[in-house]
Protein backbone atom coordinates (compact mmCIF):
# COMPACT_ATOMS: atom_id res chain seq x y z
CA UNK A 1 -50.50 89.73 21.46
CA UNK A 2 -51.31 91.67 18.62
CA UNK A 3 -54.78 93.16 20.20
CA UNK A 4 -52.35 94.19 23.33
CA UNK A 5 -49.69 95.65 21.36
CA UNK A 6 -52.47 97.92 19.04
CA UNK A 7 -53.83 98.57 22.39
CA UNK A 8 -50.27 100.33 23.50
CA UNK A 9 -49.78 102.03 20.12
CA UNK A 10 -52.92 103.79 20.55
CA UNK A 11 -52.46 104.76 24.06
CA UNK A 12 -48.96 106.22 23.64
CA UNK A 13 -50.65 108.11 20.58
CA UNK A 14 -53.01 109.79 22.83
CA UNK A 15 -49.93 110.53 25.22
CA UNK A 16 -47.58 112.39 22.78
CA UNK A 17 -51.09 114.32 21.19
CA UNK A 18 -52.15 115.27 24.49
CA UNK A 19 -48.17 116.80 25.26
CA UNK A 20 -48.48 118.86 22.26
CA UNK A 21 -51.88 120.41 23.36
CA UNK A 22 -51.15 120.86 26.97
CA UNK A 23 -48.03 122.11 26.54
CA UNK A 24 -49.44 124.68 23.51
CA UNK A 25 -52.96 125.33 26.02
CA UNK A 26 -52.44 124.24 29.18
CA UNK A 27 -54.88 121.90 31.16
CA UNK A 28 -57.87 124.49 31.33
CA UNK A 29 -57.97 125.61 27.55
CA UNK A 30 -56.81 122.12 25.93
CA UNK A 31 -60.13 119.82 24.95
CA UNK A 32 -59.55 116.45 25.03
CA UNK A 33 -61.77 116.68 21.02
CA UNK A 34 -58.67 118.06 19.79
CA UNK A 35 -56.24 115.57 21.44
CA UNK A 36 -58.00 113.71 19.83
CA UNK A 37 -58.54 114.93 16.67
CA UNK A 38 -54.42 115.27 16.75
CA UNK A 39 -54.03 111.61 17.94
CA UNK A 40 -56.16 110.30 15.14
CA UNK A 41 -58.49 108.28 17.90
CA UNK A 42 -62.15 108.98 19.47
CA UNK A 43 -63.18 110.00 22.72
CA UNK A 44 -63.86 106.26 23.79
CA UNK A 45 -60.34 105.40 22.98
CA UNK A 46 -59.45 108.36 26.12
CA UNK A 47 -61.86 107.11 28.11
CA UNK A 48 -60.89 103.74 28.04
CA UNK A 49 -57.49 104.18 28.51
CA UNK A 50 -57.15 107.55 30.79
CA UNK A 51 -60.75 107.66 31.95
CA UNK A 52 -61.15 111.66 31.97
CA UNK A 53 -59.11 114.73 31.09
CA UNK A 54 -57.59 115.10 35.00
CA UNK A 55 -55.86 111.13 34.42
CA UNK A 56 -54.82 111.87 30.89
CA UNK A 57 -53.10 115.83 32.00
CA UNK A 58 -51.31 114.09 34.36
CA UNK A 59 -49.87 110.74 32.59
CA UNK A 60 -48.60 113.26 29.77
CA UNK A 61 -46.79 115.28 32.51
CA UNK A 62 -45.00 112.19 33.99
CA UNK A 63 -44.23 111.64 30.02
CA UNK A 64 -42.66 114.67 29.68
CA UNK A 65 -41.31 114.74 33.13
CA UNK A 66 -39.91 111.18 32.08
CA UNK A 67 -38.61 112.57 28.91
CA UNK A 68 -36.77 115.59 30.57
CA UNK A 69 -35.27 113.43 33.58
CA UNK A 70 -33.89 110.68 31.16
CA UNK A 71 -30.42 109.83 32.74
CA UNK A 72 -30.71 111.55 35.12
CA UNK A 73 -28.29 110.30 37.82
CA UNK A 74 -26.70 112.32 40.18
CA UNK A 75 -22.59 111.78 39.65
CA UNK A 76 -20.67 108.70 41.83
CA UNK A 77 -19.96 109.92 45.03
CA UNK A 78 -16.62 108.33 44.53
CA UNK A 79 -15.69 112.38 42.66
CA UNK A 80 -15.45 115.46 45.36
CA UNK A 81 -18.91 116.91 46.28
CA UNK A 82 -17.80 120.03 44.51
CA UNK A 83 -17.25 118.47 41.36
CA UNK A 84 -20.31 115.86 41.52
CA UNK A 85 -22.40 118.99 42.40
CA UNK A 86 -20.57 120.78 38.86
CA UNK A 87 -21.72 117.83 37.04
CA UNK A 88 -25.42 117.82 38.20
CA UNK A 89 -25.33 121.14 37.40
CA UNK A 90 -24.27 120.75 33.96
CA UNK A 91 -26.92 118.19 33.46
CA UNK A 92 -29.68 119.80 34.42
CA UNK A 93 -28.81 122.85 32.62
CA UNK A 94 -27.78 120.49 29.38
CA UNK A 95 -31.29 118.96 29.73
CA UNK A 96 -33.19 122.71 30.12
CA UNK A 97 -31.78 124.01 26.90
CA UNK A 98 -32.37 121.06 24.90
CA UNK A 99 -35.22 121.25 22.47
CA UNK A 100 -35.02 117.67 22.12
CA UNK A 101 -36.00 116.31 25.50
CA UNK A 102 -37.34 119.04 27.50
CA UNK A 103 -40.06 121.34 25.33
CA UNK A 104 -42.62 119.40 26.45
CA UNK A 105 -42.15 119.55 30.08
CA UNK A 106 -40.56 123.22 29.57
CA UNK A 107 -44.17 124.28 28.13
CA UNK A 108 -46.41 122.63 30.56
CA UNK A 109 -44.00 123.55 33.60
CA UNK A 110 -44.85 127.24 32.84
CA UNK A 111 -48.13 126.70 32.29
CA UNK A 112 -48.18 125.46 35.61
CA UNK A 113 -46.42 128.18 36.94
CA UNK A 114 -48.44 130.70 35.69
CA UNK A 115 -51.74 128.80 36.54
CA UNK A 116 -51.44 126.03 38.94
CA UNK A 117 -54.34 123.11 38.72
CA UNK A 118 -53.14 121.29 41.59
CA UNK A 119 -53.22 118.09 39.17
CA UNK A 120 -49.60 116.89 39.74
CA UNK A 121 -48.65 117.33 43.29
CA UNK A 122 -48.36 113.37 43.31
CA UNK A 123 -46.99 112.70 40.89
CA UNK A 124 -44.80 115.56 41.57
CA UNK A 125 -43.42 114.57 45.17
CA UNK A 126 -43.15 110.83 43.74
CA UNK A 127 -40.50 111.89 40.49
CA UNK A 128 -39.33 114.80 41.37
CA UNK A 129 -38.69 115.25 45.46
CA UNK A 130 -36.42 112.15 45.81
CA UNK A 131 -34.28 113.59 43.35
CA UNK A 132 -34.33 116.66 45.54
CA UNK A 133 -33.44 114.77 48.40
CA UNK A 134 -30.34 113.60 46.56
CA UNK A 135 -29.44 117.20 45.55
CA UNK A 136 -30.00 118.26 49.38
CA UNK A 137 -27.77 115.13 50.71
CA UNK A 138 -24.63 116.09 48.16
CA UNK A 139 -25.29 120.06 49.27
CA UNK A 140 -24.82 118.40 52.59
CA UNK A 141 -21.60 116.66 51.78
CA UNK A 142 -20.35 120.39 50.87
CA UNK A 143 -21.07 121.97 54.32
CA UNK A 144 -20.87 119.60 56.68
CA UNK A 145 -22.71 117.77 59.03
CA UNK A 146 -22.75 121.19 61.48
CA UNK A 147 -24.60 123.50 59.13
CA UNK A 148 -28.32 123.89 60.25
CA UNK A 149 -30.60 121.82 58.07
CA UNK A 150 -32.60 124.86 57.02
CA UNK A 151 -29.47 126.47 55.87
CA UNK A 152 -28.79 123.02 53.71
CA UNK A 153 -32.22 123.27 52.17
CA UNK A 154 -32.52 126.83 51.32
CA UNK A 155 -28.48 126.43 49.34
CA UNK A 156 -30.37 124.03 47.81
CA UNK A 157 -33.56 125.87 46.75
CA UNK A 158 -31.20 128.41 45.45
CA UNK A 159 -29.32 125.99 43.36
CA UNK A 160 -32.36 124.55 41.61
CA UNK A 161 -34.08 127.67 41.28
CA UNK A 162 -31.13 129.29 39.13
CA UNK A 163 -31.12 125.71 37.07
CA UNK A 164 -34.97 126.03 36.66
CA UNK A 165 -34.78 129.79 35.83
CA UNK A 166 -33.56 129.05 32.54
CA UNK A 167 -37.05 127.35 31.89
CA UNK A 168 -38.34 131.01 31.55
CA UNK A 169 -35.83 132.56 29.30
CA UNK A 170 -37.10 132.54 25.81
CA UNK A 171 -34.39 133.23 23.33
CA UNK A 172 -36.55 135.40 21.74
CA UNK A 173 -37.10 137.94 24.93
CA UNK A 174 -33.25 137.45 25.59
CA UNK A 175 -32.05 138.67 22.38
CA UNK A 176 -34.16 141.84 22.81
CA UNK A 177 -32.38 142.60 26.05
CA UNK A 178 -28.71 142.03 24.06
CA UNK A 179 -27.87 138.71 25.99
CA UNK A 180 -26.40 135.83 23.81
CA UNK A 181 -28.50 133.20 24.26
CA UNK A 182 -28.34 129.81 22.70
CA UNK A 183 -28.81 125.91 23.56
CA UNK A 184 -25.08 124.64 22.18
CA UNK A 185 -23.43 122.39 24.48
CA UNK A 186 -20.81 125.11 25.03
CA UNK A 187 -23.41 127.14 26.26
CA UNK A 188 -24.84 125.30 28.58
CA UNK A 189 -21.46 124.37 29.54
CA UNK A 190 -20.65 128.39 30.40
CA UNK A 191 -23.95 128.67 32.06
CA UNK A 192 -23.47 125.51 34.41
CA UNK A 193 -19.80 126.41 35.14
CA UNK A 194 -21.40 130.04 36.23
CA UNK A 195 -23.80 128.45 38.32
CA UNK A 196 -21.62 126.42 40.38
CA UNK A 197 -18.97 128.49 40.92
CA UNK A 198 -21.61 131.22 41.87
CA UNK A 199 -23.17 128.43 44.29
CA UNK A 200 -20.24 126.83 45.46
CA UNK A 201 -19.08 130.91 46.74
CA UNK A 202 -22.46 131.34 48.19
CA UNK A 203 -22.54 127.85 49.94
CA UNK A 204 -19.11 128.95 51.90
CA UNK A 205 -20.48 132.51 52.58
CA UNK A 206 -23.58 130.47 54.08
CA UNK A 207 -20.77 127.99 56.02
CA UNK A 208 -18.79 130.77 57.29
CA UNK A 209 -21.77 132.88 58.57
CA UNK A 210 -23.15 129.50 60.33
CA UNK A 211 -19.40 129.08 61.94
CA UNK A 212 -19.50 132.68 63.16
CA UNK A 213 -22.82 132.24 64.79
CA UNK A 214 -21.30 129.61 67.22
């Protein structure tokens, strides 16, 4: 028992070191030497447990991906869909800002942006695109059952995509360009409640266009 539980200790080690470097380096730059030089373990150690650098990149994503999506449960559908949708809004946006839960994924999201390996589409469309799914079924609440699927899916797009803009907003580059810009609850709370009432307008703009097409 003991053996096994060293044996998890030293794995999870190499998991939070190699966070911090991917998310400092991204997967190109980072070298496994210093993850594990930052871990405090030897090569064999990432070997054993991860097998190569592609294994290891992606386990620490679904860590931070894990980390970031902690709670995450879309609101009871016993609420309006306008209100559940205000609440997922708020906790995405909650989650975003929050130094605490999210830098990881924040850094290595970007990284990803900017220079895509291809690495996590897997793991990817098995965390992250049933939880789209859900966000595309309460859109569809909203609407209707006679709005065009496409027009469902692209609401939706827009909705995350405003959420996941706030990824890229460094306070640092906001403050030069004279926006306030913090990670308080109230802010997030301003910023969500901006978001949906922005997206809620836009989703009946979509509905009414789709009405006047019939």
């Amino acid at each position: 028992m003991t053996k096994r539980k060293d044996g998890q200790i030293t794995r999870q080690k190499i998991l939070d070191a190699a966070c911090d470097i991917f998310s400092e380096k991204g997967f190109r730059q980072a070298r496994v030497t210093e993850i594990c030089k930052r871990a405090g373990i030897n090569l064999a150690a990432v070997n054993y447990y991860f097998g190569d650098k592609k294994n290891l990149y992606v386990e620490a994503w679904r860590q931070a991906m894990d980390q970031f999506m902690v709670s995450d449960v879309l609101p009871p559908r016993s609420l309006p869909p306008e209100e559940r949708l205000r609440q997922a809004i708020r906790n995405i946006i909650q989650k975003v800002l929050d130094d605490r839960t999210g830098s990881h994924f924040r850094r290595i999201e970007l990284m990803e942006l900017a220079n895509p390996t291809g690495l996590i589409d897997d793991a990817w469309r098995a965390l992250i695109a049933p939880r789209q799914e859900e966000m595309f079924q309460l859109i569809r609440d909203i609407m209707g059952p006679d709005v065009p699927e496409e027009s469902v899916r692209l609401c939706k797009m827009s909705i995350i995509n405003q959420c996941r803009g706030y990824i890229l907003n460094q306070k640092s580059r906001m403050g030069m360009m004279g926006e306030a810009f913090d990670t308080s609850t109230d802010q997030a709370d301003r910023i969500a409640e901006h978001i949906t009432c922005f997206s809620i307008a836009g989703i009946r703009a979509v509905c009414s266009r789709n009405t006047a097409d019939f």
